[in-house]
C-alpha atoms as a PDB file:
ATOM      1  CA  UNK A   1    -119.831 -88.866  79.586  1.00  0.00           C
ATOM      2  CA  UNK A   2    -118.635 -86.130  77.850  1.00  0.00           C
ATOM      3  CA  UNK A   3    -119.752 -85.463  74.015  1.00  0.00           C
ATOM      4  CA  UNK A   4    -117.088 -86.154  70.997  1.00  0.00           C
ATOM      5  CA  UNK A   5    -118.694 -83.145  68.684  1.00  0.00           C
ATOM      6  CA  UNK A   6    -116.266 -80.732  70.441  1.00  0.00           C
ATOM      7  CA  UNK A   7    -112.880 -80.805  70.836  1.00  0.00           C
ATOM      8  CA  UNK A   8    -109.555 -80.603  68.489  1.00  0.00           C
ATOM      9  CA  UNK A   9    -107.978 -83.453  66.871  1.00  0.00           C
ATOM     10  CA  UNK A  10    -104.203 -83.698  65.774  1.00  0.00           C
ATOM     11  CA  UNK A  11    -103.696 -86.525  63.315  1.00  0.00           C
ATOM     12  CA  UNK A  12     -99.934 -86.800  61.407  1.00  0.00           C
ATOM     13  CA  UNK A  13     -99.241 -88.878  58.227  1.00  0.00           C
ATOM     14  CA  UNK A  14     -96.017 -90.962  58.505  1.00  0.00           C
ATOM     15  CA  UNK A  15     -94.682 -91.044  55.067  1.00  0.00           C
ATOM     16  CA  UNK A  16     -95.783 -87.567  54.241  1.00  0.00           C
ATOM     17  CA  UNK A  17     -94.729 -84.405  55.057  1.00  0.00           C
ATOM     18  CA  UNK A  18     -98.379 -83.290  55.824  1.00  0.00           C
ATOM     19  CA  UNK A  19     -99.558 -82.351  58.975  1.00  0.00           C
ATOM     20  CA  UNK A  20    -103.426 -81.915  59.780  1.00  0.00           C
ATOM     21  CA  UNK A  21    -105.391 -80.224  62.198  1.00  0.00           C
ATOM     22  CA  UNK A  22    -109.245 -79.931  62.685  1.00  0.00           C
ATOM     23  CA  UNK A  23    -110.830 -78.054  64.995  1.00  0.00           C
ATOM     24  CA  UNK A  24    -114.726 -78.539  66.132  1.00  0.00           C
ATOM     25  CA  UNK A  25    -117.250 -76.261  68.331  1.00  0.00           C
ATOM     26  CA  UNK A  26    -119.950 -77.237  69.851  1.00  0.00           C
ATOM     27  CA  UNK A  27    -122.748 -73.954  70.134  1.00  0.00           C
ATOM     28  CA  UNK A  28    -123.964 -76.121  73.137  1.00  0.00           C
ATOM     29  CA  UNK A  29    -120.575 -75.738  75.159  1.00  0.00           C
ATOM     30  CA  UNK A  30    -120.940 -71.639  74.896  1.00  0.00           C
ATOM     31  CA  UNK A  31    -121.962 -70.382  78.058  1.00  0.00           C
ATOM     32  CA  UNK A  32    -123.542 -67.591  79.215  1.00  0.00           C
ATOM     33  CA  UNK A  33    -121.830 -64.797  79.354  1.00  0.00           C
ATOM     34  CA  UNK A  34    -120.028 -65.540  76.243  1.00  0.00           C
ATOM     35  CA  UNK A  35    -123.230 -65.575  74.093  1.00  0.00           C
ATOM     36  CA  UNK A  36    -124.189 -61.955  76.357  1.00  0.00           C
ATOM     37  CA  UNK A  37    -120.683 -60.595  75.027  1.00  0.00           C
ATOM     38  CA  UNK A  38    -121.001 -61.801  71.492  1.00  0.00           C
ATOM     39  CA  UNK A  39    -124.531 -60.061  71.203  1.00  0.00           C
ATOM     40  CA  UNK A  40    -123.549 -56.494  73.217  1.00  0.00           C
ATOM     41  CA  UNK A  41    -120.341 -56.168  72.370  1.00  0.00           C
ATOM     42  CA  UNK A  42    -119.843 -56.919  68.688  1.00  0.00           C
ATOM     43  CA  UNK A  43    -121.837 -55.629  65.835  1.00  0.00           C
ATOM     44  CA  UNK A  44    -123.764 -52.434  65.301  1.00  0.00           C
ATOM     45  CA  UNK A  45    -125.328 -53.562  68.920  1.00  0.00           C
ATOM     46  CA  UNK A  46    -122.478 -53.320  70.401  1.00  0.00           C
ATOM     47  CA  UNK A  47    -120.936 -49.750  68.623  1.00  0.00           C
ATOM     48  CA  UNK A  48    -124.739 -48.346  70.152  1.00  0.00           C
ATOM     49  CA  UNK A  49    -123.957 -50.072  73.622  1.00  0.00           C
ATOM     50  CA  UNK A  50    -120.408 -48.585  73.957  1.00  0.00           C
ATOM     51  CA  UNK A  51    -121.634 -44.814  73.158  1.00  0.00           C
ATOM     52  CA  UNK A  52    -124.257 -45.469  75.656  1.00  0.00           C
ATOM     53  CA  UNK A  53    -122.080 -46.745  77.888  1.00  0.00           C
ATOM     54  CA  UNK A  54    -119.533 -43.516  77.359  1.00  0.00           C
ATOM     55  CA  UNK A  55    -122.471 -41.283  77.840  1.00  0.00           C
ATOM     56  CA  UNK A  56    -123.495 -42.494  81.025  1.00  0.00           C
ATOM     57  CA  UNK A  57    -119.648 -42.302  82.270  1.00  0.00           C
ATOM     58  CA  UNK A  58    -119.224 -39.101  80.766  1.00  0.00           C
ATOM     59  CA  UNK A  59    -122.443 -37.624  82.925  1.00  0.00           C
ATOM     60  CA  UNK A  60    -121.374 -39.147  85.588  1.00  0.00           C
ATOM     61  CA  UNK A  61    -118.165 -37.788  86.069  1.00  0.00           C
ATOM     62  CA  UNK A  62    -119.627 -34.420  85.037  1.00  0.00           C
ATOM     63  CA  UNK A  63    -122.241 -34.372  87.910  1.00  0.00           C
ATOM     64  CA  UNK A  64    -119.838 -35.408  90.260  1.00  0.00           C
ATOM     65  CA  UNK A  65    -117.508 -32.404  89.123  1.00  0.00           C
ATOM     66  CA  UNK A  66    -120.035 -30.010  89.262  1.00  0.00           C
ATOM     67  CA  UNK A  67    -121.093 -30.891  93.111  1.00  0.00           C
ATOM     68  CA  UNK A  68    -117.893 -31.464  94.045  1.00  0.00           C
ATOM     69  CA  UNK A  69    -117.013 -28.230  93.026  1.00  0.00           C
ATOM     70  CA  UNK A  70    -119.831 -26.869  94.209  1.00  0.00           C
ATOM     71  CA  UNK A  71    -119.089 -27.914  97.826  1.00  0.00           C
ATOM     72  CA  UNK A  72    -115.609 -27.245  97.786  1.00  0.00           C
ATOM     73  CA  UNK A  73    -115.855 -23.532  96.422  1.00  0.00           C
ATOM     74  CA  UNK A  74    -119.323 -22.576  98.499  1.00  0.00           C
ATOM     75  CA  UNK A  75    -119.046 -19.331 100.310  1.00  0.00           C
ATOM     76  CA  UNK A  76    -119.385 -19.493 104.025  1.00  0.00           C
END
């Protein structure tokens, strides 16, 4: 059986013209990965993360320019 904490609820009042809608979470129903992408991708965590990350790409690519080119225009 599933738990009734979580979920969203539509109720609508006949004789008014008033609609309501409520809307509950659960923190227990997060998985994972979710709670791993809230905490490295959001906040000044995840501004540091990203220039990390762009670093390491940026390095990357570079050092496989440089021996690429390095092979490609060797002298025989």
């Amino acid at each position: 059986m599933q738990p009734q904490d979580a979920g969203v609820q539509y109720s609508r009042w006949n004789n008014s013209s008033r609609d309501e809608v409520s809307v509950n979470t659960s923190t227990a129903e997060v998985s994972g990965c979710k709670r791993i992408y809230t905490k490295l991708c959001t906040g000044k965590i995840g501004i540091a993360v990203k220039v990390i990350g762009g670093n390491i790409l940026f390095w990357t690519v570079f050092v496989i320019g440089y021996v690429t080119g390095y092979y490609v225009h060797k002298c025989k």
